[in-house]
Protein backbone atom coordinates (compact mmCIF):
# COMPACT_ATOMS: atom_id res chain seq x y z
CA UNK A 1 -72.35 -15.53 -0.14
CA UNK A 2 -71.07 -13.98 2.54
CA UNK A 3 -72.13 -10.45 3.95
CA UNK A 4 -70.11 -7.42 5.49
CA UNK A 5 -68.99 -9.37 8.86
CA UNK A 6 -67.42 -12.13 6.44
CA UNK A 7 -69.57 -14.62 7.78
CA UNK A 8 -73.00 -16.12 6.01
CA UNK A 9 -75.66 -13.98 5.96
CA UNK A 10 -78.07 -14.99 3.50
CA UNK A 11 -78.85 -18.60 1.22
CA UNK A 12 -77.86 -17.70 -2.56
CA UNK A 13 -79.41 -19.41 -5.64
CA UNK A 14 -76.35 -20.92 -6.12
CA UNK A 15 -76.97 -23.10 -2.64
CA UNK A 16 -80.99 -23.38 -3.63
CA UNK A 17 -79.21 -24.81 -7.09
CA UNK A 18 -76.84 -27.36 -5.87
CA UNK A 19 -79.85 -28.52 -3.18
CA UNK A 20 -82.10 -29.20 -6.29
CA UNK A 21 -79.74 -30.46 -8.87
CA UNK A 22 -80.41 -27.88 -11.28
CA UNK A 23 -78.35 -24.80 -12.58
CA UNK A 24 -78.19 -21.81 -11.25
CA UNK A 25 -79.80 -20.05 -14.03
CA UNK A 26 -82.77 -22.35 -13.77
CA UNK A 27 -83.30 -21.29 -10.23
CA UNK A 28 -83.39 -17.82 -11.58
CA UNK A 29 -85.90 -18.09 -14.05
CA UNK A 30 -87.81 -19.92 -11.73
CA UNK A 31 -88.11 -18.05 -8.60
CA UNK A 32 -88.21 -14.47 -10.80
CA UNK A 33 -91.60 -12.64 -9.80
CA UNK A 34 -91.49 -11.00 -13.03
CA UNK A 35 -91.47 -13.90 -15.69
CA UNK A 36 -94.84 -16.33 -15.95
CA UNK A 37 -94.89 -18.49 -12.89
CA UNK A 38 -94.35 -22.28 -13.97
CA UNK A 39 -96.14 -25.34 -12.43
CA UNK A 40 -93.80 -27.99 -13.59
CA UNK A 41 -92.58 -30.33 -10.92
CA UNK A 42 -88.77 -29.11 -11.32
CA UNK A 43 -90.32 -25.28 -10.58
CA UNK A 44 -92.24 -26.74 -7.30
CA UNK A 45 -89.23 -28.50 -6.31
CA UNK A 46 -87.24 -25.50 -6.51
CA UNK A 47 -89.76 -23.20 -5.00
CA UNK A 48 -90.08 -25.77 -2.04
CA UNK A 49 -86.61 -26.18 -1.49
CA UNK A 50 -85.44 -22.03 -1.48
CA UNK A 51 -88.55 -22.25 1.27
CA UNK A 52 -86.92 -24.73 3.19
CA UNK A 53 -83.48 -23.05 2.53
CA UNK A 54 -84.83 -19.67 3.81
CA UNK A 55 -84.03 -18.25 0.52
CA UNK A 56 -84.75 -14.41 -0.09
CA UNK A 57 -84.30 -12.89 -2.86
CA UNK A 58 -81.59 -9.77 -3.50
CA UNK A 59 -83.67 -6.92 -5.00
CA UNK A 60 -80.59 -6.14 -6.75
CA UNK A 61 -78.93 -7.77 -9.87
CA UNK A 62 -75.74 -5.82 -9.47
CA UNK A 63 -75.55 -6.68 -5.78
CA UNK A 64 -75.76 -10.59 -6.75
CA UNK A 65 -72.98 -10.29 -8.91
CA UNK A 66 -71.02 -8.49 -6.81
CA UNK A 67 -71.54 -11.14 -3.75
CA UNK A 68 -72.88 -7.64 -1.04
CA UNK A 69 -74.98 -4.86 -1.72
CA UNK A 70 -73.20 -2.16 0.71
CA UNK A 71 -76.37 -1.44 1.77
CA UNK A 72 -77.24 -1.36 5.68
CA UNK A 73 -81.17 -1.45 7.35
CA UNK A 74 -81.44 0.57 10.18
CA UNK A 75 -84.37 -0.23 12.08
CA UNK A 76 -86.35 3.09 14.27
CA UNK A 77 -89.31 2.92 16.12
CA UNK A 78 -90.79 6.13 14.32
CA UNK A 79 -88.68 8.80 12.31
CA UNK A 80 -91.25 11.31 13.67
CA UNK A 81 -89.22 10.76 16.85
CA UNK A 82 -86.90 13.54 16.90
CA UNK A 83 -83.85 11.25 18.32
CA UNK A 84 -84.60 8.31 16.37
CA UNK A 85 -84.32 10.71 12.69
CA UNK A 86 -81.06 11.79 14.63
CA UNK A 87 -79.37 8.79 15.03
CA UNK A 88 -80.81 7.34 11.40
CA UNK A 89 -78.95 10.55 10.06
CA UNK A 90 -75.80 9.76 12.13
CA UNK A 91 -75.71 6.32 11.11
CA UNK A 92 -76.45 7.34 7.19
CA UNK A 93 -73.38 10.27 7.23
CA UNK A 94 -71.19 6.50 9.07
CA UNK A 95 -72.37 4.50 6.29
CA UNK A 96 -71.55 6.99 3.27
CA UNK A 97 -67.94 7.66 4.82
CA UNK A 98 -67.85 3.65 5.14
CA UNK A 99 -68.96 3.67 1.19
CA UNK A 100 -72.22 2.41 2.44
CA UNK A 101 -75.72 3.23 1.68
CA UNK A 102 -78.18 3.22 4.82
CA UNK A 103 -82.03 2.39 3.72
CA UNK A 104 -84.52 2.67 6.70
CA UNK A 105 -87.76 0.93 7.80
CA UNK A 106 -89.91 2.01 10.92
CA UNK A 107 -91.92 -0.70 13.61
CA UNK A 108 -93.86 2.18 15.22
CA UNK A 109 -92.43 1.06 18.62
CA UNK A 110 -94.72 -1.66 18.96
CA UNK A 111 -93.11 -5.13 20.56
CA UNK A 112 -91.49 -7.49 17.69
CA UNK A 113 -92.52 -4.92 14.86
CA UNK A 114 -88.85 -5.34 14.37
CA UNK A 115 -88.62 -8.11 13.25
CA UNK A 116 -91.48 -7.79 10.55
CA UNK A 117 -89.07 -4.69 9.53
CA UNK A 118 -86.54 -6.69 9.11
CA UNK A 119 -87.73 -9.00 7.03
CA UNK A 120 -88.78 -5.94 4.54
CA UNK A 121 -85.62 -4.71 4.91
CA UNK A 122 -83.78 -8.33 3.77
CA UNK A 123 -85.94 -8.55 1.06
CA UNK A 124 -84.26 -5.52 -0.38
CA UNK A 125 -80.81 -7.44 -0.37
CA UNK A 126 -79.42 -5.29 2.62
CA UNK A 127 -75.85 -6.67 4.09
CA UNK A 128 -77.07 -6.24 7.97
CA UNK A 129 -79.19 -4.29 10.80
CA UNK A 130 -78.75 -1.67 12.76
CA UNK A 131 -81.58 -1.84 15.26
CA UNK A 132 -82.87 1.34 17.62
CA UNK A 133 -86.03 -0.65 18.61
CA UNK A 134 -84.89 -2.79 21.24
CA UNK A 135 -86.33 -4.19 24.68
CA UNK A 136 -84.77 -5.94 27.26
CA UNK A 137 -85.03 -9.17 27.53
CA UNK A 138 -85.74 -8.99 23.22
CA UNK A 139 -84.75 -12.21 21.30
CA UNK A 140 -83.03 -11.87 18.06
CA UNK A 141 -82.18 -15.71 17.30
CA UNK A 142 -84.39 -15.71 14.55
CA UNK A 143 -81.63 -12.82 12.76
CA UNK A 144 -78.35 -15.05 14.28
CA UNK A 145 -80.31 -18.35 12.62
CA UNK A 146 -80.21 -17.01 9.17
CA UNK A 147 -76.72 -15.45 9.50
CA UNK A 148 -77.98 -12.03 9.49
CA UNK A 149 -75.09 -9.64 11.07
CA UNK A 150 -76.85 -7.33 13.29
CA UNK A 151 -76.31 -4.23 16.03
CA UNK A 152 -78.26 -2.75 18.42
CA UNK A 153 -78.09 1.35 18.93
CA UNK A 154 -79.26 3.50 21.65
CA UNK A 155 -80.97 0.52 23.15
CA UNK A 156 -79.81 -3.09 24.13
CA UNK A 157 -81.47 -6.13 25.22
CA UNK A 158 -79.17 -7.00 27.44
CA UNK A 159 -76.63 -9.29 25.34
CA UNK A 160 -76.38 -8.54 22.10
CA UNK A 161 -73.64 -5.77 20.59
CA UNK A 162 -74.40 -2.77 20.84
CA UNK A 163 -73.34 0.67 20.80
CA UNK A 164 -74.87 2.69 23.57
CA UNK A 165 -74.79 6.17 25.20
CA UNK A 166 -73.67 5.80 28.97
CA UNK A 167 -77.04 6.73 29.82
CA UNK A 168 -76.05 5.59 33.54
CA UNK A 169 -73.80 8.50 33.80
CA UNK A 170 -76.34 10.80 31.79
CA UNK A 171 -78.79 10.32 34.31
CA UNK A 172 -76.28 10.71 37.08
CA UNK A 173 -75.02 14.19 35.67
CA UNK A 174 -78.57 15.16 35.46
CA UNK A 175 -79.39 14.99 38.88
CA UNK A 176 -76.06 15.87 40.42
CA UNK A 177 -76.92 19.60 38.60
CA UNK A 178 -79.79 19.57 40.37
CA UNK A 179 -78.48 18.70 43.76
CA UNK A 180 -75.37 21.12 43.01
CA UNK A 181 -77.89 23.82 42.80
CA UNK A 182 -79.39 23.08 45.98
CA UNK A 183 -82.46 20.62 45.23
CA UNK A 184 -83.57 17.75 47.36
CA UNK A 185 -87.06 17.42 46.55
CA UNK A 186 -86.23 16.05 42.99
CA UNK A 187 -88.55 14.09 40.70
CA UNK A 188 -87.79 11.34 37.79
CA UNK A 189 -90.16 10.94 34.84
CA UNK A 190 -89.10 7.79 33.41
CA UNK A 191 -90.28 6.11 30.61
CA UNK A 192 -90.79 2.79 29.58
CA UNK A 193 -88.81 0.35 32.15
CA UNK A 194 -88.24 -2.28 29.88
CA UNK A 195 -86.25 0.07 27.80
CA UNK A 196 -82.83 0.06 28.78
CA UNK A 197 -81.38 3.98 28.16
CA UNK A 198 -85.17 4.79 30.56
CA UNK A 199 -84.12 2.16 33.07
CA UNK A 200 -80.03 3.22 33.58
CA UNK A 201 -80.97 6.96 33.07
CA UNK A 202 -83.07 6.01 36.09
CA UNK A 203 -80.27 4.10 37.63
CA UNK A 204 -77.90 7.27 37.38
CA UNK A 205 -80.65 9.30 39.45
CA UNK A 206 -81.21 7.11 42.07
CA UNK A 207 -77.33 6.81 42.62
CA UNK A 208 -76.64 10.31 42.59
CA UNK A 209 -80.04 11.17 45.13
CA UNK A 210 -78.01 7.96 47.45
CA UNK A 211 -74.92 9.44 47.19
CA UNK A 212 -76.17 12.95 48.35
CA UNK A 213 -78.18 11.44 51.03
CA UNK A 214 -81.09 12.77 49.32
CA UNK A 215 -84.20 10.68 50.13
CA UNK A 216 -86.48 9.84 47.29
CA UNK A 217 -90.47 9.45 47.89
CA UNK A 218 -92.19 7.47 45.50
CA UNK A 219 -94.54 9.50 44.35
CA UNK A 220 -91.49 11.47 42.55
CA UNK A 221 -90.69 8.68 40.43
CA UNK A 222 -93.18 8.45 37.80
CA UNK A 223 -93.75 6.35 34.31
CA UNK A 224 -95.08 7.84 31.02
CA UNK A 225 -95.16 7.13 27.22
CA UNK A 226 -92.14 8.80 25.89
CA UNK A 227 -93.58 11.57 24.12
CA UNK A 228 -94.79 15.29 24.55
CA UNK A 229 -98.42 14.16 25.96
CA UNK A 230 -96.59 11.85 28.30
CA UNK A 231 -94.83 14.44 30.08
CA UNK A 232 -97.32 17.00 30.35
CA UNK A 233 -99.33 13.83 31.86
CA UNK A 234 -96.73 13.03 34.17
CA UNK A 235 -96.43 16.21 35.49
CA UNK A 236 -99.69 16.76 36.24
CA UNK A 237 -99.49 14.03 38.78
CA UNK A 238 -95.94 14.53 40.08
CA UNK A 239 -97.87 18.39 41.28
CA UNK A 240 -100.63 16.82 42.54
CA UNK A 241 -98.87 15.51 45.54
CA UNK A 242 -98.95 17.86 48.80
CA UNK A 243 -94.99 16.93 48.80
CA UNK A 244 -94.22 18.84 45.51
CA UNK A 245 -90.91 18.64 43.84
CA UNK A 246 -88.84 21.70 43.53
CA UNK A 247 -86.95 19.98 40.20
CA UNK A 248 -87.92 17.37 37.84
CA UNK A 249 -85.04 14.82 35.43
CA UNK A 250 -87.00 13.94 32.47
CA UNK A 251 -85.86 10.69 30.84
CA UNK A 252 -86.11 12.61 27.38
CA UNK A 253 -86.65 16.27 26.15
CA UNK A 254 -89.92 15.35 24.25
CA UNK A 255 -91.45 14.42 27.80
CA UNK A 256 -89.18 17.27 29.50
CA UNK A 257 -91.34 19.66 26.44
CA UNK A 258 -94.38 18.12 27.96
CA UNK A 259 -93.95 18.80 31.52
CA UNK A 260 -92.77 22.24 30.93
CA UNK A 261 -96.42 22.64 29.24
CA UNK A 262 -98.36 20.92 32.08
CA UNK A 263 -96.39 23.44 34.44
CA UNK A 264 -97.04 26.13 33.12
CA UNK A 265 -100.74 25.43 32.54
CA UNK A 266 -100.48 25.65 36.42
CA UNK A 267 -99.86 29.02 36.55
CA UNK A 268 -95.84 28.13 37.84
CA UNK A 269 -92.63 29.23 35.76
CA UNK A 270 -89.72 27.81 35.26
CA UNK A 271 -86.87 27.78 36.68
CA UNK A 272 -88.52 29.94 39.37
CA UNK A 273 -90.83 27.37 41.24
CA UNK A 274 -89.84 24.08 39.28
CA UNK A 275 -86.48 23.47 37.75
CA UNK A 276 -86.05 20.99 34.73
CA UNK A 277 -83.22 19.28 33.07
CA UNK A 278 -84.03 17.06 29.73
CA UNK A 279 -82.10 14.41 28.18
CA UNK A 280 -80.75 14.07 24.14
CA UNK A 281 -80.62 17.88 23.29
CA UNK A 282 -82.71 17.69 19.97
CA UNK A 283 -82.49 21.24 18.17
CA UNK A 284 -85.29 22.81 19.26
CA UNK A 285 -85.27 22.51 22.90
CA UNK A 286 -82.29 25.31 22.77
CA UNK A 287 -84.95 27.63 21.10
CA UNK A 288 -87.57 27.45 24.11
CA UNK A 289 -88.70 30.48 25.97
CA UNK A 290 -86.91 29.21 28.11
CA UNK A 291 -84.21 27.12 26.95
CA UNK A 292 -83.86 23.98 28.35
CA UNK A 293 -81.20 22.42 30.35
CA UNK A 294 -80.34 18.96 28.84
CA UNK A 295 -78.01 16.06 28.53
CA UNK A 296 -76.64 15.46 24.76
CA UNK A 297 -75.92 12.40 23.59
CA UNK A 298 -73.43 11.78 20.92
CA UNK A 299 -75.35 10.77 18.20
CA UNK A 300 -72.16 10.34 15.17
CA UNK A 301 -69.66 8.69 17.93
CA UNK A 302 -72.34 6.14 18.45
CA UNK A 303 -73.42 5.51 14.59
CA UNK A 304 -69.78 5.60 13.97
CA UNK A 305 -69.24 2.47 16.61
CA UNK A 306 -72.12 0.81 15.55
CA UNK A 307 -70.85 0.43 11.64
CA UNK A 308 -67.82 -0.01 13.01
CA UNK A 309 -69.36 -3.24 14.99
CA UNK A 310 -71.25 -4.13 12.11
CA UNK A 311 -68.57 -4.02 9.74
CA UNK A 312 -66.10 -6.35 11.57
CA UNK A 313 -68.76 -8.81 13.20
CA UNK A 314 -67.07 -8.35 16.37
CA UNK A 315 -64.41 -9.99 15.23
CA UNK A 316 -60.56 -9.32 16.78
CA UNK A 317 -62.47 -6.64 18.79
CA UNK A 318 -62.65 -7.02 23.04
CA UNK A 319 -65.95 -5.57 23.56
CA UNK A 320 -69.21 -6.53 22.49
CA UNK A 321 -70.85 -3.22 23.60
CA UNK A 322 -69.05 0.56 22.86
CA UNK A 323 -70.48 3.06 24.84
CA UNK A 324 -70.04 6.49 24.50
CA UNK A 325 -69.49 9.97 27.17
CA UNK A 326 -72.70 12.06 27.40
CA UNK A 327 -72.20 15.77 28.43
CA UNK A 328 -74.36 18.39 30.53
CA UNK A 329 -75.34 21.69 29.03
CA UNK A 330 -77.14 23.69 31.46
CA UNK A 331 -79.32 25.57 30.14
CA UNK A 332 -81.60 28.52 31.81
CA UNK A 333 -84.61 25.90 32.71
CA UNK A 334 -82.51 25.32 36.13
CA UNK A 335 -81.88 27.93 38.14
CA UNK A 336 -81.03 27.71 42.50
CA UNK A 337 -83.50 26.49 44.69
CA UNK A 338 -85.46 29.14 46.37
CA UNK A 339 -84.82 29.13 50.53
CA UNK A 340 -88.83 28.55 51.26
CA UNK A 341 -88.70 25.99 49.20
CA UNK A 342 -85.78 23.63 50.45
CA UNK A 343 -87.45 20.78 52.29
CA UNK A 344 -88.39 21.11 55.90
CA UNK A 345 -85.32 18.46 56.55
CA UNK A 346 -82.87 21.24 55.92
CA UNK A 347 -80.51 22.28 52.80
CA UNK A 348 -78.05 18.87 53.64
CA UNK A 349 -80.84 16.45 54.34
């Protein structure tokens, strides 16, 4: 059988049939879950070989006959991440214009969950992945072994395809507003490193700071868990610092939510002493008191790519990764820096 990229992507009872000399509707009876299970040695020499095949059954009958299901896993870390149900949205709306049907399963962000999500998702008969989970440095042989077709969204590990926001250039516009608006004493909150949208948002702020000459002290560039508590954590420790910054680039507008909390907890307001800028532009960070300025990713551009990918396996296509153009939309949470606060070094330093 052969899945959506036209190459293998899962064992069929017609293989586990030829493998144990029996027919195909033999296999079936045998390795159904609803009919009496049956201890004869043909039915432990089938069940022994669709083990050793790597057999999984296709949760549906009208799928088997038709060879593909049309139905895609996607793979988030938690849909009560604002982005990830964004993107699993995105990616749904692809798959129905594809005549697709998207099914989801979560691996609460923890390292290798995916893979246990994966296999849940397989068991239901799905054609291929669409992962939003991934690390650097992650291994998906076991997926490429079995034939699985696979892509990676929002994230990469560094090889695999993928379709991707430029986050490099995200973080770059980020701080370039900043420094366009007079800031040098600009922070980071960061994320995870080993995630790679955190690590080349960070990538884009350090190479816009270099390219303004702006120095950057290391107590500005801070790590935190992605959410709402992490930034109003981070912040608390970026103020602490006799060196305060005068804006902050959060690495996402859950933690950029946060830190606007922790600040004003401090008595300070915003833009007026601290400037912020976010990154993703969920819906409700437009609704703030203060609205906040952000970075938005295009969310159906990339899900559109990454069925795209998906669909064709890669094949007669010249990239592995598509990667697509963020945009800035300032928002009121950034506002001029103040004269007494520029930095002793002088507006240009």
């Amino acid at each position: 059988m052969t899945g959506i990229s036209g190459k293998p992507s899962r064992v069929t009872l017609y293989d586990v049939a030829a493998a144990a000399a029996v027919s195909k509707s033999t296999v079936s009876r045998i390795l159904d879950e609803r009919l009496p299970r049956s201890s004869s040695e043909t039915a432990e020499r089938v069940r022994r070989i669709a083990k050793e095949l790597g057999y999984v059954r296709d949760a549906s009958a009208a799928g088997l006959r038709r060879g593909s299901t049309q139905t895609i896993g996607i793979i988030v870390p938690k849909l009560t991440d604002t982005v990830m149900a964004m993107i699993y949205e995105a990616l749904a709306r692809s798959c129905e214009r594809a005549g697709l049907f998207a099914i989801v399963a979560t691996s609460d962000d923890k390292p290798r969950d995916d893979l246990r999500a994966a296999k849940t998702l397989l068991n239901r008969g799905v054609d291929g992945l669409i992962l939003a989970t991934a690390r650097l440095g992650d291994d998906f042989t076991e997926l490429e072994a079995k034939g699985v077709p696979y892509v990676l969204v929002l994230r990469t590990n560094g090889s695999a395809i993928a379709s991707l926001g430029d986050d490099r250039l995200g973080g770059y516009l980020a701080t370039r507003h900043l420094l366009d608006l007079g800031h040098r004493r600009i922070a980071m909150i960061t994320g995870h490193s080993d995630v790679s949208s955190a690590a080349a948002r960070q990538e884009g702020y350090r190479a816009a700071m270099e390219e303004a000459g702006a120095d950057i002290e290391d107590s500005w560039v801070v790590g935190s868990e992605f959410g709402i508590e992490g930034g109003a954590d981070a912040v608390s420790r970026l103020m602490s610092h006799p060196e305060k910054p005068t804006a902050i680039f959060a690495v996402n507008d859950h933690i950029a939510v946060g830190a606007i909390s922790g600040i004003a907890s401090m008595g300070l307001s915003i833009p007026h002493d601290v400037s912020i800028v976010g990154y993703n532009d969920i819906p409700i960070v437009r609704h703030l008191a203060t609205p906040l300025t952000t970075v938005r990713v295009p969310f159906d551009q990339i899900a559109a790519a990454a069925i795209e990918l998906l669909q064709s396996g890669n094949n007669g296509l010249d990239e592995r990764i598509r990667i697509a153009t963020p945009t800035l939309l300032p928002r009121r949470s950034t506002a001029p820096v103040a004269a007494d606060r520029r930095s002793a070094r002088g507006p240009d330093s």
